[in-house]
Protein backbone atom coordinates (compact mmCIF):
# COMPACT_ATOMS: atom_id res chain seq x y z
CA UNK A 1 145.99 225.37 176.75
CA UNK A 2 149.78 224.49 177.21
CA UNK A 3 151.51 222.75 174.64
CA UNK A 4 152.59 219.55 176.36
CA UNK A 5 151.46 215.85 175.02
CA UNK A 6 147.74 214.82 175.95
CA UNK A 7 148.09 212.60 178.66
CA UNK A 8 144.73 211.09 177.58
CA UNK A 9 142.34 210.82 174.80
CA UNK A 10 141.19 214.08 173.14
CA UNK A 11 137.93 214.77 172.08
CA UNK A 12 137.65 216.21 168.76
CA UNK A 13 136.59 220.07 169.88
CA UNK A 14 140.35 219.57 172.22
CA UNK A 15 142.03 217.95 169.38
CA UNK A 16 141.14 221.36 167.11
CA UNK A 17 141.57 223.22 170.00
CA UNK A 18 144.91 222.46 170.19
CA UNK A 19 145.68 222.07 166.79
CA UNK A 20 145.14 226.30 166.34
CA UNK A 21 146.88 227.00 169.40
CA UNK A 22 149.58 225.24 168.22
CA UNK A 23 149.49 227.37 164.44
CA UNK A 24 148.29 230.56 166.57
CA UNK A 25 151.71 230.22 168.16
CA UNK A 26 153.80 229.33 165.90
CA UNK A 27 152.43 230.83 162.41
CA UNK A 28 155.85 231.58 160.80
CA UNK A 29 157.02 227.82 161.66
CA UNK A 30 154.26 226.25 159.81
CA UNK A 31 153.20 229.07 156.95
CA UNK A 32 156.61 229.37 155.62
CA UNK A 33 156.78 225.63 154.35
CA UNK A 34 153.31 225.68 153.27
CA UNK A 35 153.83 229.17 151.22
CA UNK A 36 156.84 227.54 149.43
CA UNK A 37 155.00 224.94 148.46
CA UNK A 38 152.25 227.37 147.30
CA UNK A 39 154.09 229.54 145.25
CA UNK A 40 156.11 225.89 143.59
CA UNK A 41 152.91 224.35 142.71
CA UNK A 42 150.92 227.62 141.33
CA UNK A 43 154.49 228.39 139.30
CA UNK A 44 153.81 224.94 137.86
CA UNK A 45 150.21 225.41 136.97
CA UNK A 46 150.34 228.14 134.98
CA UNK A 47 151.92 226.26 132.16
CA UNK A 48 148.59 223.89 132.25
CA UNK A 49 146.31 226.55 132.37
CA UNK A 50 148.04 228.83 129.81
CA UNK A 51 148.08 225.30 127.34
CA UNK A 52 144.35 225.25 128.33
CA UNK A 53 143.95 228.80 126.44
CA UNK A 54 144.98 227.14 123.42
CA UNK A 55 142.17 225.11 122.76
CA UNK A 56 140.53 228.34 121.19
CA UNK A 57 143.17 228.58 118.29
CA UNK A 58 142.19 224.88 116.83
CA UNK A 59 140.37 225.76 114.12
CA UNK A 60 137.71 222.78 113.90
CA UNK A 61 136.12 224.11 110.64
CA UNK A 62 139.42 222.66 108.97
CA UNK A 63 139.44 219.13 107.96
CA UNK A 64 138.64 216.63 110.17
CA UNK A 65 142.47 214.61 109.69
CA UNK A 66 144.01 218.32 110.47
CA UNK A 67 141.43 219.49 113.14
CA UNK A 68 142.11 215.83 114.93
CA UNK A 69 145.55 215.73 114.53
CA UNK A 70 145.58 219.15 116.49
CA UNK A 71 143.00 217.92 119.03
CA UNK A 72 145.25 214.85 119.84
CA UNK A 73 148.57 216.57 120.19
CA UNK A 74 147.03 219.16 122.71
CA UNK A 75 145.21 216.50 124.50
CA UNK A 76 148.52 214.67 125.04
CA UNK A 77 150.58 217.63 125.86
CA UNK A 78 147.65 218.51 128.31
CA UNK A 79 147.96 214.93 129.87
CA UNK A 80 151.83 215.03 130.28
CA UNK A 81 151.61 218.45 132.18
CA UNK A 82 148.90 216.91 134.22
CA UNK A 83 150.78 214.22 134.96
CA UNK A 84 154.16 215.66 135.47
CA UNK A 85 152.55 218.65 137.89
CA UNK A 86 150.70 215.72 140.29
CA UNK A 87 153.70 213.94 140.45
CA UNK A 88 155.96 217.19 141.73
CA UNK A 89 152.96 218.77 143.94
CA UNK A 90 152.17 214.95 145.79
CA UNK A 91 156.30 214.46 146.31
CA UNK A 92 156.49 218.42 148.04
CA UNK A 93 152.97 217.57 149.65
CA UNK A 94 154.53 214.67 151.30
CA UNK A 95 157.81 216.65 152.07
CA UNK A 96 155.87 219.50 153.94
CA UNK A 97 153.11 217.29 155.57
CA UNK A 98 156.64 215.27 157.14
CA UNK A 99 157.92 218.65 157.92
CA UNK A 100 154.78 220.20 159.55
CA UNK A 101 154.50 216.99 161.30
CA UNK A 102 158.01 216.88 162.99
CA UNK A 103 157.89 220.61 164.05
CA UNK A 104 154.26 220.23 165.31
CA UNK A 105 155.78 217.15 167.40
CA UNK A 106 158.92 218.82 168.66
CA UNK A 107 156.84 221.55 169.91
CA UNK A 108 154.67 219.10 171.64
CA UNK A 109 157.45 216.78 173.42
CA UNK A 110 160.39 219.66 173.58
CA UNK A 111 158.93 222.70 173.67
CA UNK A 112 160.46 224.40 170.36
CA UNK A 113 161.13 222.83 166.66
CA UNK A 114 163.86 223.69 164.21
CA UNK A 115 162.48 223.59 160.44
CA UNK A 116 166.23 222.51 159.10
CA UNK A 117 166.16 219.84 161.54
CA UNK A 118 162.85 218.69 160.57
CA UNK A 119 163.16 218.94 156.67
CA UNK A 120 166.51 216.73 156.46
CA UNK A 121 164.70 214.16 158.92
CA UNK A 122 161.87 214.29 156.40
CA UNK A 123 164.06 213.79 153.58
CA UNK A 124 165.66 211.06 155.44
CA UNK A 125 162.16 209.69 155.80
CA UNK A 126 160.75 210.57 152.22
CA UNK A 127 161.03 207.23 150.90
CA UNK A 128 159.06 205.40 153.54
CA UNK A 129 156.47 208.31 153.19
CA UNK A 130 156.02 207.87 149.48
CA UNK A 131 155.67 204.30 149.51
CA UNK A 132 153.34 204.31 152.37
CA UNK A 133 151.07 207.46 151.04
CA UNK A 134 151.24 205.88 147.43
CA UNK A 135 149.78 202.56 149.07
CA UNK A 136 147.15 204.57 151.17
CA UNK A 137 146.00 206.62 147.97
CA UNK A 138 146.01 203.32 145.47
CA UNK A 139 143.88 201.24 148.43
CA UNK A 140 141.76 204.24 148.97
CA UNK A 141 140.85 204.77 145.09
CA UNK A 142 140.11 201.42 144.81
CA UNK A 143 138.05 201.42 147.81
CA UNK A 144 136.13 204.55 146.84
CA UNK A 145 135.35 203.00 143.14
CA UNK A 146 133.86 199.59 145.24
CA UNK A 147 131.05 201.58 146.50
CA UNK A 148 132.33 204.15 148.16
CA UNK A 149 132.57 202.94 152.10
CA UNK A 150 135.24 201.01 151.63
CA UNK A 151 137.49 203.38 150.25
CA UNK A 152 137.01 205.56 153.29
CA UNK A 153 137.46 202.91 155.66
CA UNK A 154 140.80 202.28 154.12
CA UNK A 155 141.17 206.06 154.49
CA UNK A 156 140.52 206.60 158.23
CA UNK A 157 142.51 203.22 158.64
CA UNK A 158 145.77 204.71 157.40
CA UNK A 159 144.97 208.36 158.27
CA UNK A 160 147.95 208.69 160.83
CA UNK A 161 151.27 206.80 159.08
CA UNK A 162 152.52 209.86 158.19
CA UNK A 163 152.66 211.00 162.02
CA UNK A 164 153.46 206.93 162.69
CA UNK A 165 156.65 207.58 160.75
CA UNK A 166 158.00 210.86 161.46
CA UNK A 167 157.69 210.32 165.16
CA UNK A 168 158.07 206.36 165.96
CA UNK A 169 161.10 206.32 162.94
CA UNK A 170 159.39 203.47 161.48
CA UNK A 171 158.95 202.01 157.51
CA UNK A 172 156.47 202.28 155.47
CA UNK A 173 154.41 198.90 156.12
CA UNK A 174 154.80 198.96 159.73
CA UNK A 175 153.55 202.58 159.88
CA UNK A 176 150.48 200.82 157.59
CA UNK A 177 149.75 198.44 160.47
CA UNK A 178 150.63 200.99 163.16
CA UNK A 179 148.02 203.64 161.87
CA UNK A 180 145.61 200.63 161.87
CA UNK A 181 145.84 199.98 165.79
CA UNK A 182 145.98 203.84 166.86
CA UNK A 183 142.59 204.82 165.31
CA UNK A 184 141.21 201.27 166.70
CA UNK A 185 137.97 201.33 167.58
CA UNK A 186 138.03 205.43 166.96
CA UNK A 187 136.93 204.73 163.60
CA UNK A 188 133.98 207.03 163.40
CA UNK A 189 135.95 210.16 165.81
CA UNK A 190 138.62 209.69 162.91
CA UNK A 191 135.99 210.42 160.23
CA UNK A 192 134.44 212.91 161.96
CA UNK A 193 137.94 214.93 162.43
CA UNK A 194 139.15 214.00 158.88
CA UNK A 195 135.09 215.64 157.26
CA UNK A 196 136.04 218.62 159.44
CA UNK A 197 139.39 219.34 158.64
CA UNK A 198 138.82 218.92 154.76
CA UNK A 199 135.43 221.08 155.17
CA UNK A 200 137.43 224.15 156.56
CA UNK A 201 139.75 223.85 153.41
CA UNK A 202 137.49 222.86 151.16
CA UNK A 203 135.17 226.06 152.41
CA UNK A 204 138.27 228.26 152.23
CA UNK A 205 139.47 227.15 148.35
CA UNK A 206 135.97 227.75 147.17
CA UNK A 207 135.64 231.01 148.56
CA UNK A 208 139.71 231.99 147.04
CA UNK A 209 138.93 230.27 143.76
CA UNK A 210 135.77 232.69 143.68
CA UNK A 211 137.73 235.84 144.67
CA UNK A 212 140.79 234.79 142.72
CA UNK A 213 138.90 233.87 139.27
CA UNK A 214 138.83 237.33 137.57
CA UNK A 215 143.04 237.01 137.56
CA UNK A 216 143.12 234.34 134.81
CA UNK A 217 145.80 232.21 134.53
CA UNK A 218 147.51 233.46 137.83
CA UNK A 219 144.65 232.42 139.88
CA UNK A 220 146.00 229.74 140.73
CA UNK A 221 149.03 230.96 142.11
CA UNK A 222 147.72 233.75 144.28
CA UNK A 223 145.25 231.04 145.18
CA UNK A 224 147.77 228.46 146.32
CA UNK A 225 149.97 231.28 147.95
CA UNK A 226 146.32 232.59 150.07
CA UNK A 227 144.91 228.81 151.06
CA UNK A 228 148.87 228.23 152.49
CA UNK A 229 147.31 229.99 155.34
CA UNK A 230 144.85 227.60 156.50
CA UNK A 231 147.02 224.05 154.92
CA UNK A 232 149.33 223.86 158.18
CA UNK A 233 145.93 223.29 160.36
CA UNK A 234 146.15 219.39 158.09
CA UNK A 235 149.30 217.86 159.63
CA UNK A 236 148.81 219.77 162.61
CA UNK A 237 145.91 218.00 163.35
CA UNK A 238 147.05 215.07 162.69
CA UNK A 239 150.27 215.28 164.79
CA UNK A 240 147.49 216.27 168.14
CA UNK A 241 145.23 213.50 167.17
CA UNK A 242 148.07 210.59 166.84
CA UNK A 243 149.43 212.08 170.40
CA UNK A 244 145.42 212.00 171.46
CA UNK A 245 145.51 207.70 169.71
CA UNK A 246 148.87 207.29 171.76
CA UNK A 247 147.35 208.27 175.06
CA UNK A 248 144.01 206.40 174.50
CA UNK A 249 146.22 203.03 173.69
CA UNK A 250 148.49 203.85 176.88
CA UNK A 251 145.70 204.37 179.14
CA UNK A 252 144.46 200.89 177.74
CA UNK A 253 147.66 198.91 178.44
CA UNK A 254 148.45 200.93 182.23
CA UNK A 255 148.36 198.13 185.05
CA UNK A 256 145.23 198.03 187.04
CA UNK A 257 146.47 199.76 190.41
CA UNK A 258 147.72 198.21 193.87
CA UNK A 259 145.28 197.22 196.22
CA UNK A 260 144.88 199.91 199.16
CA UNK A 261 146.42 197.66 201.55
């Protein structure tokens, strides 16, 4: 398959399709930013996992005031860590899904993709993708705690303003309301891509966390530096399947043709 934008709808097996030719062709272009991110994020887990260790020193035959005291101070130094690694890894998610994206859709509409040109547009664009992804994730949770389906129809609803921003240069609402009318009456397709696209990671960080357990405390780092490999297939994906949305919604709007005579 060349790499040139769908000129109509995609099915799912042609969005994937594409989606690994794409990363078969250009490995180094997407690995690099995902192995950076990798090797930040499992840096920045040690830490937790080393505090984790130290639950084993409390002594809990002490008194209760002492053994308590201890208990809370390591709970709330757990919590801060917790919270200050999800905070760094979601801002450099965000960075290298807006990366990923931009190179993905250079390579569609231009041929080649520059990954300095791409991460200073996606810095450019960072704030609009943090507001936008912290609205998706706060609707979704929300969603998912009032019975579930909501949550992921909020999900699929706002599963391309990422792409919506990187490539149309819009803000953060109007990619809301953009993502909204792109998967339009693709609702269930969108699901279905989404389920198989987390499966394939989800399969492949089971299987590392397995193989990478017996390491300790640096499992996580050789684990986030192996599952880099399979990450770029994410925005990717979702780069082919926004180009797939913008074809189906052009191919909606086309004029009927002229009249043979």
């Amino acid at each position: 398959m060349n790499l040139q934008k769908p000129s109509r709808e995609l099915s799912i097996e042609e969005t994937l399709t594409y989606t690994f030719d794409i990363y078969s062709r250009n490995f180094i272009l997407f690995f690099i930013p995902f192995l950076i991110a990798g090797l930040i994020s499992g840096i920045l887990s040690v830490p937790i996992l080393s505090h984790v260790s130290k639950i084993s020193k409390i002594d809990f035959t002490g008194p209760p005031d002492v053994v308590w005291s201890q208990l809370w101070n390591f709970i709330l130094t757990l919590l801060a860590l917790v919270l200050l690694l999800g905070i760094i890894s979601w801002i450099i998610g965000n960075v290298i899904s807006g990366v990923c994206v931009k190179c993905a859709s250079d390579l569609i509409e231009k041929g080649k993709a520059s990954l300095g040109e791409s991460f200073n547009f996606t810095v450019y664009k960072l704030p609009s993708i943090l507001i936008a992804t912290l609205i998706t994730g706060i609707l979704t949770a929300l969603g998912l705690l009032a019975l579930i389906v909501p949550g992921i129809i909020i999900y699929v609803m706002f599963y391309l303003v990422i792409p919506a921003i990187m490539i149309e240069n819009i803000g953060a609402l109007d990619s809301l309301s953009r993502s909204r009318r792109l998967v339009s009456n693709r609702w269930l397709k969108t699901f279905v891509l989404a389920l198989i696209v987390g499966l394939i990671l989800g399969i492949a960080a089971f299987i590392l966390n397995l193989i990478m357990a017996p390491l300790g405390i640096y499992s996580s780092l050789v684990g986030s530096v192996i599952t880099a490999f399979v990450q770029p297939i994410i925005p990717i994906s979702l780069t082919v399947y926004y180009y797939s949305m913008l074809a189906k919604e052009q191919q909606r709007i086309l004029p009927p043709p002229p009249p043979p005579f």
